[in-house]
PDB file of N, CA and C in Angstrom:
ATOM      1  N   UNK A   1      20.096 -68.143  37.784  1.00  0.00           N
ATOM      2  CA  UNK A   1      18.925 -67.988  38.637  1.00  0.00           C
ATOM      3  C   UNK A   1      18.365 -66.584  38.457  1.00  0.00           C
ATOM      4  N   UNK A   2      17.245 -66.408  38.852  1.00  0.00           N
ATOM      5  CA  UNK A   2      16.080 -65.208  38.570  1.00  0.00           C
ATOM      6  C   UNK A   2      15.825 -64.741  39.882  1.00  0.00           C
ATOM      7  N   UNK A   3      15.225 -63.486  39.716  1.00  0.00           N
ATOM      8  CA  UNK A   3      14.326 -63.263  40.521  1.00  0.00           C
ATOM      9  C   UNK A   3      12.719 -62.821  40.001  1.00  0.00           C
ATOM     10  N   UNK A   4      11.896 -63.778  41.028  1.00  0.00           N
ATOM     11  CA  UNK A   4      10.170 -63.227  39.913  1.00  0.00           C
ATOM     12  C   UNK A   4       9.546 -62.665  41.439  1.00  0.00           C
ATOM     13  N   UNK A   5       8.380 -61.711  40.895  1.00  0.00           N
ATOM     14  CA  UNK A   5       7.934 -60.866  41.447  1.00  0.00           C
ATOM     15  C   UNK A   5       6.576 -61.324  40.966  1.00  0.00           C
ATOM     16  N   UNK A   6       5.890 -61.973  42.157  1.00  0.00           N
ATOM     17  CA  UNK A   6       4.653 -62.260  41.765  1.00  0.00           C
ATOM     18  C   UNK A   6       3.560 -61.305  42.002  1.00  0.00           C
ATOM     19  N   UNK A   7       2.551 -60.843  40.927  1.00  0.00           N
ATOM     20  CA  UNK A   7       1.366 -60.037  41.378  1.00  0.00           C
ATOM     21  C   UNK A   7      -0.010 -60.496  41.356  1.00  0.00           C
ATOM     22  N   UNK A   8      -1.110 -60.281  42.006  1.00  0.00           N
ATOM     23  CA  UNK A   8      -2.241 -60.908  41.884  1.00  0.00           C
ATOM     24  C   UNK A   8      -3.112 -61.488  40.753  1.00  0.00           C
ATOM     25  N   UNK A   9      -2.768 -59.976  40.192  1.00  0.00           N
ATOM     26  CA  UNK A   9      -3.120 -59.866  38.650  1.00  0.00           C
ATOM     27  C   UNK A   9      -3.140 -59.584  37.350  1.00  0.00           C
ATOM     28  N   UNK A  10      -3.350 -59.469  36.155  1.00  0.00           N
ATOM     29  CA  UNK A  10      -2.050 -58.951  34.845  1.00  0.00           C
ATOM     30  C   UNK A  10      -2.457 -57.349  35.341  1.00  0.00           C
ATOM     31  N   UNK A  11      -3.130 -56.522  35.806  1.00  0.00           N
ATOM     32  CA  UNK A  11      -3.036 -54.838  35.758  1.00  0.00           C
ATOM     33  C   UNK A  11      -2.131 -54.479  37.066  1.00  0.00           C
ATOM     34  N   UNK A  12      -2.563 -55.543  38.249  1.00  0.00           N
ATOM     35  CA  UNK A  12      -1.129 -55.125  39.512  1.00  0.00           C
ATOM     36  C   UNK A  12       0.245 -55.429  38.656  1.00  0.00           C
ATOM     37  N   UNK A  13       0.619 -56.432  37.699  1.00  0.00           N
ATOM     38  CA  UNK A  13       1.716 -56.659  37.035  1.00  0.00           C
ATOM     39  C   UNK A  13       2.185 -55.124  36.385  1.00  0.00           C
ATOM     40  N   UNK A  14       1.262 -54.997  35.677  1.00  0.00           N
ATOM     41  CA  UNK A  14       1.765 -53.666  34.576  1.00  0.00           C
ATOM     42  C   UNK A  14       2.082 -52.611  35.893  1.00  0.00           C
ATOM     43  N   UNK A  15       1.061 -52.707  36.527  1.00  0.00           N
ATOM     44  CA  UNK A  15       1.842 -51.106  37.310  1.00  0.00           C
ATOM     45  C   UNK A  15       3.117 -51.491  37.902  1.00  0.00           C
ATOM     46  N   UNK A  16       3.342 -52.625  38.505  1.00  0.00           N
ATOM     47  CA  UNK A  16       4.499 -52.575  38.702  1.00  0.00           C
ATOM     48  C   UNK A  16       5.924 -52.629  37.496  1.00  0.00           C
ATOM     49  N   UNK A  17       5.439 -53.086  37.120  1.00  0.00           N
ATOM     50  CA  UNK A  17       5.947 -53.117  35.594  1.00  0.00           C
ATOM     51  C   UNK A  17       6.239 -51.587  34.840  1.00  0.00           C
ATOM     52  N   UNK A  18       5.709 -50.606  35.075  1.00  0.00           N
ATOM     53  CA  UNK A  18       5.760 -49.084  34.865  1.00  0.00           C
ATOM     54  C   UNK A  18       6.825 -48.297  35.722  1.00  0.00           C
ATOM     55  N   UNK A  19       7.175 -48.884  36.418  1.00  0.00           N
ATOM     56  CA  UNK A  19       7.580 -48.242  37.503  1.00  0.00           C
ATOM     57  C   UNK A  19       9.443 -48.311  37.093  1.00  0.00           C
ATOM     58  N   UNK A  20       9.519 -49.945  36.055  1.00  0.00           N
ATOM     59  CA  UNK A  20      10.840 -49.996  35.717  1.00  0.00           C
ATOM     60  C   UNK A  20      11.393 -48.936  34.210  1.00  0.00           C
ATOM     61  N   UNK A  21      12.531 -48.769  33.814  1.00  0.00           N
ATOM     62  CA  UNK A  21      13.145 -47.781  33.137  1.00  0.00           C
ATOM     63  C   UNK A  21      12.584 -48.632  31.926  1.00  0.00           C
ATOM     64  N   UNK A  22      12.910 -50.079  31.704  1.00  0.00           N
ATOM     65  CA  UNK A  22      12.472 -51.256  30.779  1.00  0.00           C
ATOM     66  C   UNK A  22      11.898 -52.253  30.905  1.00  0.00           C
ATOM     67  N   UNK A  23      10.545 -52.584  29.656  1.00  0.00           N
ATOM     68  CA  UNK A  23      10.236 -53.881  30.022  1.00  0.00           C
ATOM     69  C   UNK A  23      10.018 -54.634  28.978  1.00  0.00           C
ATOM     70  N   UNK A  24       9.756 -55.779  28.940  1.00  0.00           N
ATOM     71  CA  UNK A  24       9.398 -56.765  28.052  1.00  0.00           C
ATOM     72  C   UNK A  24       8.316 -57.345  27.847  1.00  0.00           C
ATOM     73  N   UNK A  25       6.951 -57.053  27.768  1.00  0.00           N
ATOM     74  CA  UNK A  25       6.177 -58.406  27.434  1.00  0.00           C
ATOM     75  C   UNK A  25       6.116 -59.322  26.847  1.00  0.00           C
ATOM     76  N   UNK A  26       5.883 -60.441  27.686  1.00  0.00           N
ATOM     77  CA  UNK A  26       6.021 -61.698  27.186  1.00  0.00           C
ATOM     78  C   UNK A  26       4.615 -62.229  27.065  1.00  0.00           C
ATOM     79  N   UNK A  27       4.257 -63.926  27.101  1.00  0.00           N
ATOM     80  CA  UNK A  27       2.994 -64.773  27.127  1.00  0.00           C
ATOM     81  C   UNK A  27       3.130 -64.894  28.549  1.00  0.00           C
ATOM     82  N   UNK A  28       2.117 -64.471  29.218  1.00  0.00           N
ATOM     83  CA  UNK A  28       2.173 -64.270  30.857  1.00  0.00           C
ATOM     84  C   UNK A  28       3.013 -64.030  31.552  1.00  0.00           C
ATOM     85  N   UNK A  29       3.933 -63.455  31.230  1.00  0.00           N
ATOM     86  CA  UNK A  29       4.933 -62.354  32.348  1.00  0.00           C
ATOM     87  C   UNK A  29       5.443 -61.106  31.394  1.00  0.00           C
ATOM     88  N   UNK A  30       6.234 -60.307  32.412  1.00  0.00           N
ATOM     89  CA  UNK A  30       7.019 -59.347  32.049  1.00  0.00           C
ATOM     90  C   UNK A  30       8.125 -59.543  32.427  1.00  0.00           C
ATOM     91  N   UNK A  31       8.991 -58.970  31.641  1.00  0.00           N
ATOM     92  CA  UNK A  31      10.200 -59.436  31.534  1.00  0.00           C
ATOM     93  C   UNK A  31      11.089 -58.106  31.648  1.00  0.00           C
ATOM     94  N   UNK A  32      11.779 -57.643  33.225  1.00  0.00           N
ATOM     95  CA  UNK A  32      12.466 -56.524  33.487  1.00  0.00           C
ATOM     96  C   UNK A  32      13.495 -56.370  32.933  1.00  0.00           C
ATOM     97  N   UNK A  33      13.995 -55.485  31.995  1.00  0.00           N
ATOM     98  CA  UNK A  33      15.075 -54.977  31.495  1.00  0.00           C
ATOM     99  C   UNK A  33      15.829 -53.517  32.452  1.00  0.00           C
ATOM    100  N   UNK A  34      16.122 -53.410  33.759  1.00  0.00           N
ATOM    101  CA  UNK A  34      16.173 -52.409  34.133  1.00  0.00           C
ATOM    102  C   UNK A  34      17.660 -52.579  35.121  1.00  0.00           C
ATOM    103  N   UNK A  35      18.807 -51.843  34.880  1.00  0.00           N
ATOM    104  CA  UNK A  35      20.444 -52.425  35.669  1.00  0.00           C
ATOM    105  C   UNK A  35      20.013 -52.144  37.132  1.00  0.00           C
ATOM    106  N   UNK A  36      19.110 -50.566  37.103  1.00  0.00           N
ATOM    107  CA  UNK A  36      19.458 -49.952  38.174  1.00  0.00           C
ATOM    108  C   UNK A  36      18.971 -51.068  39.600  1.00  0.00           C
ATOM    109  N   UNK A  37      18.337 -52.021  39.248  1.00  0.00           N
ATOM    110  CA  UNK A  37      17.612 -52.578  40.406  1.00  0.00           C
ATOM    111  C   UNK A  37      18.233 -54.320  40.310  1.00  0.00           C
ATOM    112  N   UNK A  38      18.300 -54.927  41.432  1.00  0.00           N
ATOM    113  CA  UNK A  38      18.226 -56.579  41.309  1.00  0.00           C
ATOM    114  C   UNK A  38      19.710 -56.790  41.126  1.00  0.00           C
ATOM    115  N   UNK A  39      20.668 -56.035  41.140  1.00  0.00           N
ATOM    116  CA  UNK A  39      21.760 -56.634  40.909  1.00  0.00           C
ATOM    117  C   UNK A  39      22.171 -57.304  39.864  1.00  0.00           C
ATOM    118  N   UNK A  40      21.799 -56.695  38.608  1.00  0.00           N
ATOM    119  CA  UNK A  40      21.847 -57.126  37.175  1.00  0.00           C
ATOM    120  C   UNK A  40      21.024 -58.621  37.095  1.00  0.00           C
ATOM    121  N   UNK A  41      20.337 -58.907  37.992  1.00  0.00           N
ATOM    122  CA  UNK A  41      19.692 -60.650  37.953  1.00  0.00           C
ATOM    123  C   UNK A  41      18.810 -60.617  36.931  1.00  0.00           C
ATOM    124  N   UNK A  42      18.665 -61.474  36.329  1.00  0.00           N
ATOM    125  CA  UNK A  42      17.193 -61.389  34.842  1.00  0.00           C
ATOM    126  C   UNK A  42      16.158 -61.156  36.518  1.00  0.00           C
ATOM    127  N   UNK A  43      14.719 -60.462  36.027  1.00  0.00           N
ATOM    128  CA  UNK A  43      13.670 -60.506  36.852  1.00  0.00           C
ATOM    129  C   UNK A  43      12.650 -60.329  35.876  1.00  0.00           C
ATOM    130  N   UNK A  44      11.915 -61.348  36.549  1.00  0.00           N
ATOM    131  CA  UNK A  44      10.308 -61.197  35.676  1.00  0.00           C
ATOM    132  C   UNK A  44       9.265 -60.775  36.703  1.00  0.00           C
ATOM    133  N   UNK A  45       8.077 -60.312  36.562  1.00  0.00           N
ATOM    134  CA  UNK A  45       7.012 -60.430  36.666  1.00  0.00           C
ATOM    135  C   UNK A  45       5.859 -60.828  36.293  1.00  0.00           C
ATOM    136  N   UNK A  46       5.304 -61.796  37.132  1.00  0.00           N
ATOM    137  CA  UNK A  46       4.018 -62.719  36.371  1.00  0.00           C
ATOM    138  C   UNK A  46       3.052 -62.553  37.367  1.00  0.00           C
ATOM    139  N   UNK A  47       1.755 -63.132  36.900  1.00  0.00           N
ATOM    140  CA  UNK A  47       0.608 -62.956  37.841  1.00  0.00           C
ATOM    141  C   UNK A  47      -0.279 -64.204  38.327  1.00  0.00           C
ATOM    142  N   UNK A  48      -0.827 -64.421  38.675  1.00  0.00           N
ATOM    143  CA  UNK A  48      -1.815 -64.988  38.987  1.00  0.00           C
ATOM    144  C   UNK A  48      -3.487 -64.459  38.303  1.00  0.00           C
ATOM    145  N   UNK A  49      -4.464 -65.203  38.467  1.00  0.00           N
ATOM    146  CA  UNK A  49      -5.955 -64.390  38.494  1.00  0.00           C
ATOM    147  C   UNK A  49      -6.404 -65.597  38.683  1.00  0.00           C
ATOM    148  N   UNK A  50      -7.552 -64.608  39.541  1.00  0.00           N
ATOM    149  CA  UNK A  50      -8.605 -65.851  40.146  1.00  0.00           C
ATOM    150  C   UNK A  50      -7.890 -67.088  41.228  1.00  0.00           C
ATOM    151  N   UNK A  51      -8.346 -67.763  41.203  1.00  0.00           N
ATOM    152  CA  UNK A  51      -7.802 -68.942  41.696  1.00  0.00           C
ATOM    153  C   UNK A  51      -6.526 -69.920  40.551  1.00  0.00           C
ATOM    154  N   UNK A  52      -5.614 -69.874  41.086  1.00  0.00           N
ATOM    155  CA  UNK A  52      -4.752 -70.396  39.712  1.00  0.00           C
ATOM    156  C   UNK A  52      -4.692 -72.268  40.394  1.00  0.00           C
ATOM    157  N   UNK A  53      -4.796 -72.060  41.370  1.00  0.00           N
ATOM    158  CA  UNK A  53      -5.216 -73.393  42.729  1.00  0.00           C
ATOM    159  C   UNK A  53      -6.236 -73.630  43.533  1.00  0.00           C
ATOM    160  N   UNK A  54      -6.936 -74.700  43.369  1.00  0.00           N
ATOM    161  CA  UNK A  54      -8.045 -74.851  44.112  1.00  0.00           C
ATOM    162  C   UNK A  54      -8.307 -76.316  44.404  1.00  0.00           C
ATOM    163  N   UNK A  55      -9.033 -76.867  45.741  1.00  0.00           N
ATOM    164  CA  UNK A  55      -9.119 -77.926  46.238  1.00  0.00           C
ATOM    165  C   UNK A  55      -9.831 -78.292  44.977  1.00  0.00           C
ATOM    166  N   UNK A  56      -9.793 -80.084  45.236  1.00  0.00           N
ATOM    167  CA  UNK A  56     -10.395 -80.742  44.600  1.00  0.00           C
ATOM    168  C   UNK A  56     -11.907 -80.576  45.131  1.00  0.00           C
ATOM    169  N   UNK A  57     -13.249 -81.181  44.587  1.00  0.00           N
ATOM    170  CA  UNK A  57     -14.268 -80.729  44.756  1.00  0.00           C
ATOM    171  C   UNK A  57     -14.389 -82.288  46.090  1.00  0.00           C
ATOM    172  N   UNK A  58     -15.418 -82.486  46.967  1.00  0.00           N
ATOM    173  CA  UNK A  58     -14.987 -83.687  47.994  1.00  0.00           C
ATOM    174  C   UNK A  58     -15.392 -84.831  47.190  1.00  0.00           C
ATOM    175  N   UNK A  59     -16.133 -84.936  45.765  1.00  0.00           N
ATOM    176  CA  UNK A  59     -16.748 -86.237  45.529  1.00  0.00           C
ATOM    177  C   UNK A  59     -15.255 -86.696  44.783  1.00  0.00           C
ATOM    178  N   UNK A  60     -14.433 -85.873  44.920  1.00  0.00           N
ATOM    179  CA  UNK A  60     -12.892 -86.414  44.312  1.00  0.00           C
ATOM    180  C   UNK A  60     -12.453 -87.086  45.187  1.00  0.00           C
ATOM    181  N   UNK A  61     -12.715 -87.088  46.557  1.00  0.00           N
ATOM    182  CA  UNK A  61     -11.942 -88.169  47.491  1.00  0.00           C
ATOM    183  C   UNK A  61     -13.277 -89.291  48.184  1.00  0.00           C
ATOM    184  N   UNK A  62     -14.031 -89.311  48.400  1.00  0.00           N
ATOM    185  CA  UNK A  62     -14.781 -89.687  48.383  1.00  0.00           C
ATOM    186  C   UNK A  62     -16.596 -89.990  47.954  1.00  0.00           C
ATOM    187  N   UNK A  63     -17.234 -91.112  47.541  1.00  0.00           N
ATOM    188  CA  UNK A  63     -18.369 -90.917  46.660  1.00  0.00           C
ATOM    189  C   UNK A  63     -19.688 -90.292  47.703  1.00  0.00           C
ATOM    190  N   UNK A  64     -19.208 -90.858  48.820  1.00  0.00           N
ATOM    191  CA  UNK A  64     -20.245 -90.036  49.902  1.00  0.00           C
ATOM    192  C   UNK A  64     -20.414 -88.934  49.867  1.00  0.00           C
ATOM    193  N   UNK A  65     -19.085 -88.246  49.471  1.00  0.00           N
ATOM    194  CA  UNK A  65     -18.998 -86.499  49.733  1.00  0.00           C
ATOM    195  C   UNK A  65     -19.464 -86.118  48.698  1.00  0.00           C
ATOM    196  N   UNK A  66     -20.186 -86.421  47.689  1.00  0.00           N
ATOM    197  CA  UNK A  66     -21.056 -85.724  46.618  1.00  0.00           C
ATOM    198  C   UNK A  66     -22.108 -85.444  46.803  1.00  0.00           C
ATOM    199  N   UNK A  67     -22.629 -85.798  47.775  1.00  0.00           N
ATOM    200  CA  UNK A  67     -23.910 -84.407  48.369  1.00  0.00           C
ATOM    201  C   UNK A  67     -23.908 -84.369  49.946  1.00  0.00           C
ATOM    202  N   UNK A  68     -24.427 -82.837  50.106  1.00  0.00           N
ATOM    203  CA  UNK A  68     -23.971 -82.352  51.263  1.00  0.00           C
ATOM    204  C   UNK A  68     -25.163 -83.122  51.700  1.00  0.00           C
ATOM    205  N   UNK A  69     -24.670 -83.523  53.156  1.00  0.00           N
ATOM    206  CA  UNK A  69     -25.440 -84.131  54.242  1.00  0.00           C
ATOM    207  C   UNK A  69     -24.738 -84.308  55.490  1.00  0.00           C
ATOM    208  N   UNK A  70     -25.897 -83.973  56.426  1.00  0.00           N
ATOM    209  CA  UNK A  70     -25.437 -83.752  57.805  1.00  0.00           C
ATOM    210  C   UNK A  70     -24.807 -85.389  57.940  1.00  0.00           C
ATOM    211  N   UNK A  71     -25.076 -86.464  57.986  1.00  0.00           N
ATOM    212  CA  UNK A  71     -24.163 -87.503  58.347  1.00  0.00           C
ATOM    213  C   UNK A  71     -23.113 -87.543  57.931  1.00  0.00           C
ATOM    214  N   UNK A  72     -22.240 -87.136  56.592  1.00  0.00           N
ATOM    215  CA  UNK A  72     -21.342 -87.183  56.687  1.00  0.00           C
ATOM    216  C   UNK A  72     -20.611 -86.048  56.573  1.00  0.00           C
ATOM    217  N   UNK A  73     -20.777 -84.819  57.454  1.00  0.00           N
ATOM    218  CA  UNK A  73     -20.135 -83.818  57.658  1.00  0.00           C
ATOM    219  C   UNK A  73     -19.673 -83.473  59.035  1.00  0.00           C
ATOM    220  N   UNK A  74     -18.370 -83.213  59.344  1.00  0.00           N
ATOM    221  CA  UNK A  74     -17.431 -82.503  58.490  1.00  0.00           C
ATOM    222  C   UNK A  74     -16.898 -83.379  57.705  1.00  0.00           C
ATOM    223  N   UNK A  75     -16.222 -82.487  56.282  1.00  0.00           N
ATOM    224  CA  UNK A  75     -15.289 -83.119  55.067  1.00  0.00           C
ATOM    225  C   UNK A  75     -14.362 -82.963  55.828  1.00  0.00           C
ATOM    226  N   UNK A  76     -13.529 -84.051  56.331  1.00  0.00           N
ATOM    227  CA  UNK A  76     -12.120 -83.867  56.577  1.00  0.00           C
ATOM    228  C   UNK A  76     -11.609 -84.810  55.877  1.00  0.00           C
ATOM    229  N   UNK A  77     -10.782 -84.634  54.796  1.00  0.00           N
ATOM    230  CA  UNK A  77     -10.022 -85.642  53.839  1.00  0.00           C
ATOM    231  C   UNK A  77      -8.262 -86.079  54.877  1.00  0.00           C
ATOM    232  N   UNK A  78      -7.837 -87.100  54.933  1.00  0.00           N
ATOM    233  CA  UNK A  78      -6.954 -87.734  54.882  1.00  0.00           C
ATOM    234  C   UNK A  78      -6.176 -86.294  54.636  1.00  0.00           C
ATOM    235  N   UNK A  79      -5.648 -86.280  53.248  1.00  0.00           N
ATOM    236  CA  UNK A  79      -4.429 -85.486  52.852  1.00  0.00           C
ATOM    237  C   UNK A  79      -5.587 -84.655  51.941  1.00  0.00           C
ATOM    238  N   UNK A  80      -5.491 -82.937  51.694  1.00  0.00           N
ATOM    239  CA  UNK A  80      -5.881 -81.940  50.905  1.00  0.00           C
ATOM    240  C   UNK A  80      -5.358 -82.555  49.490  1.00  0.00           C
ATOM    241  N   UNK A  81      -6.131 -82.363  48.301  1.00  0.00           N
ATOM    242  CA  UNK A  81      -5.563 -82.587  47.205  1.00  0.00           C
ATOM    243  C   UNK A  81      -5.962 -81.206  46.479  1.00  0.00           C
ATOM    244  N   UNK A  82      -5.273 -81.008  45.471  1.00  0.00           N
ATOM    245  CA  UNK A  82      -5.458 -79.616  44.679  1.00  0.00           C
ATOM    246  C   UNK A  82      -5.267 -79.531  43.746  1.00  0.00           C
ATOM    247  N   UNK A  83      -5.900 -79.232  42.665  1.00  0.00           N
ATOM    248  CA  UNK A  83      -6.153 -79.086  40.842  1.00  0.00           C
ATOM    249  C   UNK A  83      -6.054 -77.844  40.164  1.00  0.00           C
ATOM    250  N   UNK A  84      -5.517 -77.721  39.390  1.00  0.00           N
ATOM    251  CA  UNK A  84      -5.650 -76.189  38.402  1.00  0.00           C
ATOM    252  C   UNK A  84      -6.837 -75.771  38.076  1.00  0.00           C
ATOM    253  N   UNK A  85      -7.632 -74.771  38.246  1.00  0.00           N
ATOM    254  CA  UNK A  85      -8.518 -74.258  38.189  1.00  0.00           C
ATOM    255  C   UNK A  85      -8.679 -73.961  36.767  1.00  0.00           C
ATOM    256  N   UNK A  86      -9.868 -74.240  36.506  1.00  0.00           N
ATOM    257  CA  UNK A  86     -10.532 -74.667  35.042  1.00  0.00           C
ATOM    258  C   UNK A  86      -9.822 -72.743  34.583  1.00  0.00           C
ATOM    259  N   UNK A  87      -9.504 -73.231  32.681  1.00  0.00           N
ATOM    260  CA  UNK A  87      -9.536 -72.808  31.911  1.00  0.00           C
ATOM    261  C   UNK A  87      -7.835 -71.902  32.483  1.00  0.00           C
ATOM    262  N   UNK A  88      -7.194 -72.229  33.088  1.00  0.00           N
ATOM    263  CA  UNK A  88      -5.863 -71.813  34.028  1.00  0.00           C
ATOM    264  C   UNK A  88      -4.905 -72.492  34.013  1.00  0.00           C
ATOM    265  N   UNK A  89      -4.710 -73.391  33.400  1.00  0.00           N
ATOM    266  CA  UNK A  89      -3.163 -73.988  32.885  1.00  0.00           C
ATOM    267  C   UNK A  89      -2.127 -73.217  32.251  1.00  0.00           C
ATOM    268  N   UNK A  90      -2.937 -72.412  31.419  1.00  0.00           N
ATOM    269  CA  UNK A  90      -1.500 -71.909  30.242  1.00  0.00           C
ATOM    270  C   UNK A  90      -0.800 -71.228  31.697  1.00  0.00           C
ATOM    271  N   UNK A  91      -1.370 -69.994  31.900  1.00  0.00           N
ATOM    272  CA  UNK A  91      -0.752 -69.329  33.296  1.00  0.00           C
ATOM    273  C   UNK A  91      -0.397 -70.138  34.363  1.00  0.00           C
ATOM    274  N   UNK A  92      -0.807 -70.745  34.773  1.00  0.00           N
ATOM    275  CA  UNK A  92       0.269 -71.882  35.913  1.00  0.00           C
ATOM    276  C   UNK A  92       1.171 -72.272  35.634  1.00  0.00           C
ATOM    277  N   UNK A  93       1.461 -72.789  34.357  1.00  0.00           N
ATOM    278  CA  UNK A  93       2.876 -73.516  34.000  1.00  0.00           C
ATOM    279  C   UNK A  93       3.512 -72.207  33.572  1.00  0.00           C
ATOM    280  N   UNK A  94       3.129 -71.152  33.183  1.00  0.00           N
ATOM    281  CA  UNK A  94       4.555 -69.788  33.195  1.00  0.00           C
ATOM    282  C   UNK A  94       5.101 -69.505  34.716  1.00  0.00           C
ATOM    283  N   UNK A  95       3.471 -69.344  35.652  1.00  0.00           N
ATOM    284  CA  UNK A  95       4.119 -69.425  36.725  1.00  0.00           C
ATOM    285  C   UNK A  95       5.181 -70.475  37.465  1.00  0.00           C
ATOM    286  N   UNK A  96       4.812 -71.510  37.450  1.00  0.00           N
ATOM    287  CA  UNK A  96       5.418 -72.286  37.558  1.00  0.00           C
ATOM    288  C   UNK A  96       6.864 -72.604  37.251  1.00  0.00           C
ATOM    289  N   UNK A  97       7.355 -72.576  35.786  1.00  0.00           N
ATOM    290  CA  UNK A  97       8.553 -72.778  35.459  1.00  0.00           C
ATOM    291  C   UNK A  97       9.241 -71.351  35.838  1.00  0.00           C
ATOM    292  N   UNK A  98       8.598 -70.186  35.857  1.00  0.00           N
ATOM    293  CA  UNK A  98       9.538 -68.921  36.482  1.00  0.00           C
ATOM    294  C   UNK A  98       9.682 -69.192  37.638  1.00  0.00           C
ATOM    295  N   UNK A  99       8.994 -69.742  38.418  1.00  0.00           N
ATOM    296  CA  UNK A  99       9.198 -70.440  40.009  1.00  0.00           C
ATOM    297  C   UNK A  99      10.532 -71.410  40.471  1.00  0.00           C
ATOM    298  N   UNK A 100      10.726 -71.551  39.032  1.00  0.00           N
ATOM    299  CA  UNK A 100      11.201 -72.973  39.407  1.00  0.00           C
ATOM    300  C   UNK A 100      12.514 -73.022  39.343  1.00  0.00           C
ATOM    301  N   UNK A 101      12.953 -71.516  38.491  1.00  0.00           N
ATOM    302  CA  UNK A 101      13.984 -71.024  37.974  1.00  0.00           C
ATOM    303  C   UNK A 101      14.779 -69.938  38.816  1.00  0.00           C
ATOM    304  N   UNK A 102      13.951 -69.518  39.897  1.00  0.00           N
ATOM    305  CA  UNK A 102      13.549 -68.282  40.438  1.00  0.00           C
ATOM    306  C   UNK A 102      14.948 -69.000  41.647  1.00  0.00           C
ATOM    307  N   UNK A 103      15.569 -67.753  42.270  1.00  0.00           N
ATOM    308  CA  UNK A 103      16.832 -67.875  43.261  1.00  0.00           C
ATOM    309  C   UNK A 103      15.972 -67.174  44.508  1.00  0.00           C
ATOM    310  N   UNK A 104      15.302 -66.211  43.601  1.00  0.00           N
ATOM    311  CA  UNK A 104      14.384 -65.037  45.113  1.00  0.00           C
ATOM    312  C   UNK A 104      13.041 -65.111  44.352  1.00  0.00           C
ATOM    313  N   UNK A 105      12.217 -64.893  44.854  1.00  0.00           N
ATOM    314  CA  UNK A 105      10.781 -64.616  44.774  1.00  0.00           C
ATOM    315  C   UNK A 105      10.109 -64.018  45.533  1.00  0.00           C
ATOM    316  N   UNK A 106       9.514 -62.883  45.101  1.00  0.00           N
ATOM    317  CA  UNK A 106       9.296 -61.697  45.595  1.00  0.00           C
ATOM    318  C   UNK A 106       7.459 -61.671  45.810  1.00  0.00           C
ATOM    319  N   UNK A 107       6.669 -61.766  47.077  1.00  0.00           N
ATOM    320  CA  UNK A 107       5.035 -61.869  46.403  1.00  0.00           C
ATOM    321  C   UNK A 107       4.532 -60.632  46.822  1.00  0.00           C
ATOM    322  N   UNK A 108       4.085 -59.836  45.687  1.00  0.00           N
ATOM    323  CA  UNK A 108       3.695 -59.025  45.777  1.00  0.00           C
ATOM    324  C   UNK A 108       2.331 -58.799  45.440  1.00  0.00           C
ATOM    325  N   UNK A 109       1.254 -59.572  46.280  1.00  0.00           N
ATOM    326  CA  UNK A 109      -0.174 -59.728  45.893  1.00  0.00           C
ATOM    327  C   UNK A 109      -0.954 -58.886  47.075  1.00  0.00           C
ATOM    328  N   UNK A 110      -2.092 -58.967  46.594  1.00  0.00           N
ATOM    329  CA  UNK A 110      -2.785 -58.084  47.565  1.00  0.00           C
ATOM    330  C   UNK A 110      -2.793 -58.882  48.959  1.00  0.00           C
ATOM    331  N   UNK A 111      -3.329 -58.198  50.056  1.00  0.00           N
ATOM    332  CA  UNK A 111      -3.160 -58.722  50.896  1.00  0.00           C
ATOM    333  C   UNK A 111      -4.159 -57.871  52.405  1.00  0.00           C
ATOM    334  N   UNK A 112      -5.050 -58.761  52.761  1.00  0.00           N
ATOM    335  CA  UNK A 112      -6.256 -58.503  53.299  1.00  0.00           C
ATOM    336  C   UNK A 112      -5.717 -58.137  55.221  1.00  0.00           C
ATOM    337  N   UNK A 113      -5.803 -56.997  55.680  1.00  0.00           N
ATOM    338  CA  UNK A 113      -5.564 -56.646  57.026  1.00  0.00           C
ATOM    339  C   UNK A 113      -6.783 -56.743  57.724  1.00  0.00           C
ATOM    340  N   UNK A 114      -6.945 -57.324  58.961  1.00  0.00           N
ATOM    341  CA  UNK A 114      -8.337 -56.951  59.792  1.00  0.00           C
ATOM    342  C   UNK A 114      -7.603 -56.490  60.882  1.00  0.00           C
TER     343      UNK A 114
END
């Protein structure tokens, strides 16, 4: 088992990624080579960008919901469904299988205070 350290984006990756003694780049992650931290565990870092997840659009659950109109609004679908966001596969499935592999997971994305 792993531990991955998720960041928003590939430049939040690298800085954190700088910060270790060693690293590895890989095809969408980094790959920590560093004893002093993690308890000798392999650890990666990978990212996200943009939306790596996003609802389906509404004419996906229903043909009504393909144009907006006051009669049939609000969209409230049954169950949310959700699709990989165009041109965002290769990066989901790294994320993904480091996820999947992962014992701890660490998210280290930005994160909006009001």
């Amino acid at each position: 088992m792993s531990i991955v350290i998720l960041a928003e984006k590939p430049s939040q990756a690298k800085a954190y990624a700088d910060a270790f003694k060693k690293t590895i780049r890989k095809d969408g992650y980094i790959e920590v080579d560093d004893n002093r931290f993690f308890n000798g565990k392999k650890t990666y870092i990978t990212w996200g960008f943009g939306h790596l997840v996003e609802l389906v659009p509404p004419e996906k659950y229903k043909d009504d919901w393909k144009e907006w109109v006051l009669e049939t609004s609000p969209i409230f679908p049954n169950e949310f469904k959700f699709q990989v966001g165009k041109g965002k596969k290769k990066q989901f499935n790294v994320v993904k299988q480091l996820l999947k592999n992962a014992s701890e997971i660490i998210v280290a994305t930005d994160s909006v205070c009001n």
